[in-house]
C-alpha atoms as a PDB file:
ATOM      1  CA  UNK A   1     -32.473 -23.692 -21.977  1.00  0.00           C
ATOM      2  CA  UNK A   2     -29.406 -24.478 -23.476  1.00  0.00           C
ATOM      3  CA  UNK A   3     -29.069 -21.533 -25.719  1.00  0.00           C
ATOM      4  CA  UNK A   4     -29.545 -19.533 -22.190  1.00  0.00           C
ATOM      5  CA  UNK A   5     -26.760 -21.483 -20.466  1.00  0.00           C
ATOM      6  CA  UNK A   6     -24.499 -20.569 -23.837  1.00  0.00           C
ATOM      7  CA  UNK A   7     -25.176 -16.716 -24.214  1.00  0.00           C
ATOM      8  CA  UNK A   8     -25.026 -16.266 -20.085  1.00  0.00           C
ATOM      9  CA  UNK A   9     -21.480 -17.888 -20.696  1.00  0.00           C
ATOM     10  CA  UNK A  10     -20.371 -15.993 -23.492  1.00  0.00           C
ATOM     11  CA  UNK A  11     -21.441 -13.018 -21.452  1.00  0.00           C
ATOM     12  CA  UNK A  12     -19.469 -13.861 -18.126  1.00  0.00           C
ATOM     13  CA  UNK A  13     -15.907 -14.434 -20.480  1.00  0.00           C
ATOM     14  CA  UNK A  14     -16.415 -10.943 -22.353  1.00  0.00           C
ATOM     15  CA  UNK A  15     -17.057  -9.403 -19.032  1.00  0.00           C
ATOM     16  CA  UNK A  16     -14.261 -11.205 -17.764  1.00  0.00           C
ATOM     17  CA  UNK A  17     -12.098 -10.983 -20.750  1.00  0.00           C
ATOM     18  CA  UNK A  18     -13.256  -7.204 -21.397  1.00  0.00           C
ATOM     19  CA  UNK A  19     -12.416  -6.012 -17.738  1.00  0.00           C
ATOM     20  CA  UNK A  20      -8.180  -7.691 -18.395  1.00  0.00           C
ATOM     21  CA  UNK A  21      -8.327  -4.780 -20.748  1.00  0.00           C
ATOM     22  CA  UNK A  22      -9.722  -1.833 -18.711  1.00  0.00           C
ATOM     23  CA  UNK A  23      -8.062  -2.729 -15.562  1.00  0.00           C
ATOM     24  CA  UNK A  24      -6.215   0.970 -13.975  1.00  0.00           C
ATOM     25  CA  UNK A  25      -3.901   0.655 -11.162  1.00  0.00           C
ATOM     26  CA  UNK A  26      -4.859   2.807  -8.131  1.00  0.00           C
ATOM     27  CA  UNK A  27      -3.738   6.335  -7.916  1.00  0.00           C
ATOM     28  CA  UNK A  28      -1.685   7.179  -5.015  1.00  0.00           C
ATOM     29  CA  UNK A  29      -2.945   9.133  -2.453  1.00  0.00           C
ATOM     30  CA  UNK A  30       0.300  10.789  -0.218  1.00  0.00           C
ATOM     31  CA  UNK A  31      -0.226  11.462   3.361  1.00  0.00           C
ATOM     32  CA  UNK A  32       1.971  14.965   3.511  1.00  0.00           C
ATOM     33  CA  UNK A  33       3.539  16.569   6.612  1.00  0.00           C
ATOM     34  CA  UNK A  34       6.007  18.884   7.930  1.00  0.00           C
ATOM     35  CA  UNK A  35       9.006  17.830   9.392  1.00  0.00           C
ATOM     36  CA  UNK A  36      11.891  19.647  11.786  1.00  0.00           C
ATOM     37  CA  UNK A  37      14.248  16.450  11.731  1.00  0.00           C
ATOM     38  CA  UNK A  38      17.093  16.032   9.524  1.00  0.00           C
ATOM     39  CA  UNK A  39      17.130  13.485   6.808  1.00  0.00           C
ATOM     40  CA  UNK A  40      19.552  10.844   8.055  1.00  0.00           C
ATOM     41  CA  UNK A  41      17.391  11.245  11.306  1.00  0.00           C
ATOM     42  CA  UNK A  42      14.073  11.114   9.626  1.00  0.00           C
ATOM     43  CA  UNK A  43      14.862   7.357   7.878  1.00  0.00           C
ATOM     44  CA  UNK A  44      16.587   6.349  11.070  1.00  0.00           C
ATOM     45  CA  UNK A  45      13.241   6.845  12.801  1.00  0.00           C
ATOM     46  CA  UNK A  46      10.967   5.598   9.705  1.00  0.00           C
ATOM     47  CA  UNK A  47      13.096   2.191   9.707  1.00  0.00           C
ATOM     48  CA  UNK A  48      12.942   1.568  13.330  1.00  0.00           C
ATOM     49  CA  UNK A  49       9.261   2.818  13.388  1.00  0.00           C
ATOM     50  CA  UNK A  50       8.467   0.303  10.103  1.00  0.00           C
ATOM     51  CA  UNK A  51      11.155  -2.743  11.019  1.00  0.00           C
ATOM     52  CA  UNK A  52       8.994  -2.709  14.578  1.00  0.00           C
ATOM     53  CA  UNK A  53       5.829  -2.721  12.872  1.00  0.00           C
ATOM     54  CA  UNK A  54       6.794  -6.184  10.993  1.00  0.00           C
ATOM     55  CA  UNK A  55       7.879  -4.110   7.806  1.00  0.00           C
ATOM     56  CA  UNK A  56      10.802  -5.438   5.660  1.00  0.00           C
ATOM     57  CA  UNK A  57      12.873  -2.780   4.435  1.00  0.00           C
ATOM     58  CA  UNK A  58      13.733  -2.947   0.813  1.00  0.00           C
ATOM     59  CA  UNK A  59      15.415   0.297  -0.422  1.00  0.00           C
ATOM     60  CA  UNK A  60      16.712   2.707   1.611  1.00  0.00           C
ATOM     61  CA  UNK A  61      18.698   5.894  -0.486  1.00  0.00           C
ATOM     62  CA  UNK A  62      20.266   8.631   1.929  1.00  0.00           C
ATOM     63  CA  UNK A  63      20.865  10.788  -0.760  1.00  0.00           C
ATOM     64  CA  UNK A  64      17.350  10.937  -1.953  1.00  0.00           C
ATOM     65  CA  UNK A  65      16.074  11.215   1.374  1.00  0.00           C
ATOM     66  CA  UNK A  66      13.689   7.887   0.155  1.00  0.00           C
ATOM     67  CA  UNK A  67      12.567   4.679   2.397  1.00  0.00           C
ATOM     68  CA  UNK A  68      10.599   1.634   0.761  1.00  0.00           C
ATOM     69  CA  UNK A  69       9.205  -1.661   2.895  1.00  0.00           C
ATOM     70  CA  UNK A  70       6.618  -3.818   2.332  1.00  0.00           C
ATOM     71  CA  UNK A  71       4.223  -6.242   4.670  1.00  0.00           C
ATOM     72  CA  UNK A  72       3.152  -9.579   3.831  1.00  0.00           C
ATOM     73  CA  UNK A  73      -0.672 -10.116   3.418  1.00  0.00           C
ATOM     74  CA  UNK A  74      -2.540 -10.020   7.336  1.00  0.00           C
ATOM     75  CA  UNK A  75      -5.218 -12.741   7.025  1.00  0.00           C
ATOM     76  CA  UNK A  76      -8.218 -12.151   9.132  1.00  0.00           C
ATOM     77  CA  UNK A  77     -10.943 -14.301   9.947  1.00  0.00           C
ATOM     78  CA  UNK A  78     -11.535 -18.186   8.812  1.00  0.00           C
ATOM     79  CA  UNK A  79     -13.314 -20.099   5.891  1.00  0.00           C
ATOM     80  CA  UNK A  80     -16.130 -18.396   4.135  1.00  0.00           C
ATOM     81  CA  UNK A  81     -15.324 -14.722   5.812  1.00  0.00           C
ATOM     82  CA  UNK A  82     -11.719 -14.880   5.736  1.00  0.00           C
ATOM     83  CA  UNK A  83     -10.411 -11.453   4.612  1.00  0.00           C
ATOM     84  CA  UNK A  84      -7.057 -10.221   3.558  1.00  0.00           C
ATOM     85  CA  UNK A  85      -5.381  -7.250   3.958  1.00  0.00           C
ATOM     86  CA  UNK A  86      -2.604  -6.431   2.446  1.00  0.00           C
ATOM     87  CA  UNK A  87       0.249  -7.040   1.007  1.00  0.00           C
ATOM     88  CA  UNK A  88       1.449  -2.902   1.587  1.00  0.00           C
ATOM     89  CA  UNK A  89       4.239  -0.890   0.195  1.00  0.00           C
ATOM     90  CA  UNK A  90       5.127   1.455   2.206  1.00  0.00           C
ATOM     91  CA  UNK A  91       7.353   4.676   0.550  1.00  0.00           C
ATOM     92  CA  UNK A  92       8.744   7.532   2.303  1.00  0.00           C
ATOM     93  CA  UNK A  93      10.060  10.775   0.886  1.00  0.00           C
ATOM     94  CA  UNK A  94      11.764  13.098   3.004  1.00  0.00           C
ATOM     95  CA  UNK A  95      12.478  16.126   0.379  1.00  0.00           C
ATOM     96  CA  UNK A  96      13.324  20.010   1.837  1.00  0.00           C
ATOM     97  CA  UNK A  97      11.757  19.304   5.359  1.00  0.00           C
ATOM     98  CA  UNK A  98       8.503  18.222   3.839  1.00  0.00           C
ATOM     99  CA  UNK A  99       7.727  14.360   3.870  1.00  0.00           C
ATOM    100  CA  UNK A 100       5.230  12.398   1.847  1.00  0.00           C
ATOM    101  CA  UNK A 101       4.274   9.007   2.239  1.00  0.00           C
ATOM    102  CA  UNK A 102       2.189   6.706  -0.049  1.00  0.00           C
ATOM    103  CA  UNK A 103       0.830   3.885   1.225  1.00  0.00           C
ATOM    104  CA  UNK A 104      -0.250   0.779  -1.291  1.00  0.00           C
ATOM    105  CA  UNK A 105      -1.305  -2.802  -1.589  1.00  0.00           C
ATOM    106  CA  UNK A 106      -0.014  -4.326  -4.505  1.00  0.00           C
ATOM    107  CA  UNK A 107      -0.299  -7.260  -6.578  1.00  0.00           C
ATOM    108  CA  UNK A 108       0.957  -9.305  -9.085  1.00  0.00           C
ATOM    109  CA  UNK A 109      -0.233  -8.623 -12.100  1.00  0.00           C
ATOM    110  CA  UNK A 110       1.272 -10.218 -15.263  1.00  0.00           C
ATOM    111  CA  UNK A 111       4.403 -10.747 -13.590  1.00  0.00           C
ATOM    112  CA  UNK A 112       4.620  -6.836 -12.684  1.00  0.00           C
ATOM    113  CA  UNK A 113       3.475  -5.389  -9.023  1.00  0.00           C
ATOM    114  CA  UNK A 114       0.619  -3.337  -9.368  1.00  0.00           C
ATOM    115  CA  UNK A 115      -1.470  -1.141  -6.871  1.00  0.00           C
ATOM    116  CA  UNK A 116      -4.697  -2.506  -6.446  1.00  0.00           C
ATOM    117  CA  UNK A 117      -5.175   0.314  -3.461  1.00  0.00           C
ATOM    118  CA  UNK A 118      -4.012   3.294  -2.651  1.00  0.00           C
ATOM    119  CA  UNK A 119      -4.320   4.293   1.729  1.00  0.00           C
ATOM    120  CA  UNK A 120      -4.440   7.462   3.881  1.00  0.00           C
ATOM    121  CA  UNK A 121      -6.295   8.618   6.835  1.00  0.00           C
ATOM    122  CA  UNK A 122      -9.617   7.637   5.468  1.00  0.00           C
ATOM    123  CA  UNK A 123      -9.136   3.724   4.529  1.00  0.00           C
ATOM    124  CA  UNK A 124     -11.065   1.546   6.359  1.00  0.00           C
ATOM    125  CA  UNK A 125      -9.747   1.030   9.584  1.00  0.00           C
ATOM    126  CA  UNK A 126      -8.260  -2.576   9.319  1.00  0.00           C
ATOM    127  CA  UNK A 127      -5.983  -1.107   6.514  1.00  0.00           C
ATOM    128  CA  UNK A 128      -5.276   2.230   8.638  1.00  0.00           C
ATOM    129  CA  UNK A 129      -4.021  -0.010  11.452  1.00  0.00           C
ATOM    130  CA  UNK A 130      -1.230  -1.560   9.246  1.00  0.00           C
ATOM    131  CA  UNK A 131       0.469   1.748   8.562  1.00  0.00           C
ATOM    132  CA  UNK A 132      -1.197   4.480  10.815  1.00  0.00           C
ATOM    133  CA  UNK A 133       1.199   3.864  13.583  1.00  0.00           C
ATOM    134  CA  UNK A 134       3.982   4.416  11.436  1.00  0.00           C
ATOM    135  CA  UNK A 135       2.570   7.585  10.006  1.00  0.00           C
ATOM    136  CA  UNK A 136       1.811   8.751  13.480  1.00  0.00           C
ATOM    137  CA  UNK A 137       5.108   7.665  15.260  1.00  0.00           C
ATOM    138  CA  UNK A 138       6.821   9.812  12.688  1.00  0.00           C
ATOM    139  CA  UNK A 139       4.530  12.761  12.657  1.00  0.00           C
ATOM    140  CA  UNK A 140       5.427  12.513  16.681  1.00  0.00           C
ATOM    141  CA  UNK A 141       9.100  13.119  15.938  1.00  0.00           C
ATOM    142  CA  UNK A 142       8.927  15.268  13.194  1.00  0.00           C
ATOM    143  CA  UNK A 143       7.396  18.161  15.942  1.00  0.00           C
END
């Protein structure tokens, strides 16, 4: 009986231990659109549209036509079924007329942030609601 506890434990670490090593961050997958705004008007709208939807901006560069925020974690439910969504990076990329946006939730991994998840318009729909209105708003004034 003992012997079983001992090889079911040395089992559980190298699973443990083995998936440290084989651990790949999520590929991105960009929502793409066309867009008739300008590019100082396109990250005006993207930082009002993200700043209202509780995102802190943390890079904004005019030149590059590129906006990053991010959103704490959203904790839903309590106790046993408590689930949490988040925390997302949101990146924007206006380039030529065309934008692209990836959506992520990252986490701390080894002291480096690392996508866990990559979103788009066919995430589940507690993760859509945490960015679609942001894609959305600015697909609205990109027409």
């Amino acid at each position: 009986m003992i012997c079983r506890k001992a090889s079911f434990l040395l089992v559980a670490l190298a699973m443990v231990a083995g998936g440290c090593h084989t651990f790949k961050p999520a590929a991105p997958k960009p929502i793409v659109f066309q867009c008739k705004l300008s590019k100082s008007e396109f990250l005006a709208k993207a930082k009002q549209l993200l700043e209202a939807n509780r995102y802190t901006i943390d890079y904004i560069n005019e030149d590059k036509g590129e906006i990053e925020a991010d959103r704490v974690p959203k904790y839903i439910g309590i106790g046993e079924n408590l689930i949490v969504k988040g925390p997302y990076v949101f990146n924007a990329v206006y380039n030529n007329g065309t934008v692209t946006i990836i959506v992520q939730t990252v986490h701390d991994r080894d002291g480096k942030p690392v996508a866990t998840e990559s979103h788009d318009e066919r995430s589940e729909i507690s993760d859509r609601q945490n960015f679609m209105p942001i894609v959305d708003g600015l697909r609205a004034a990109c027409q």
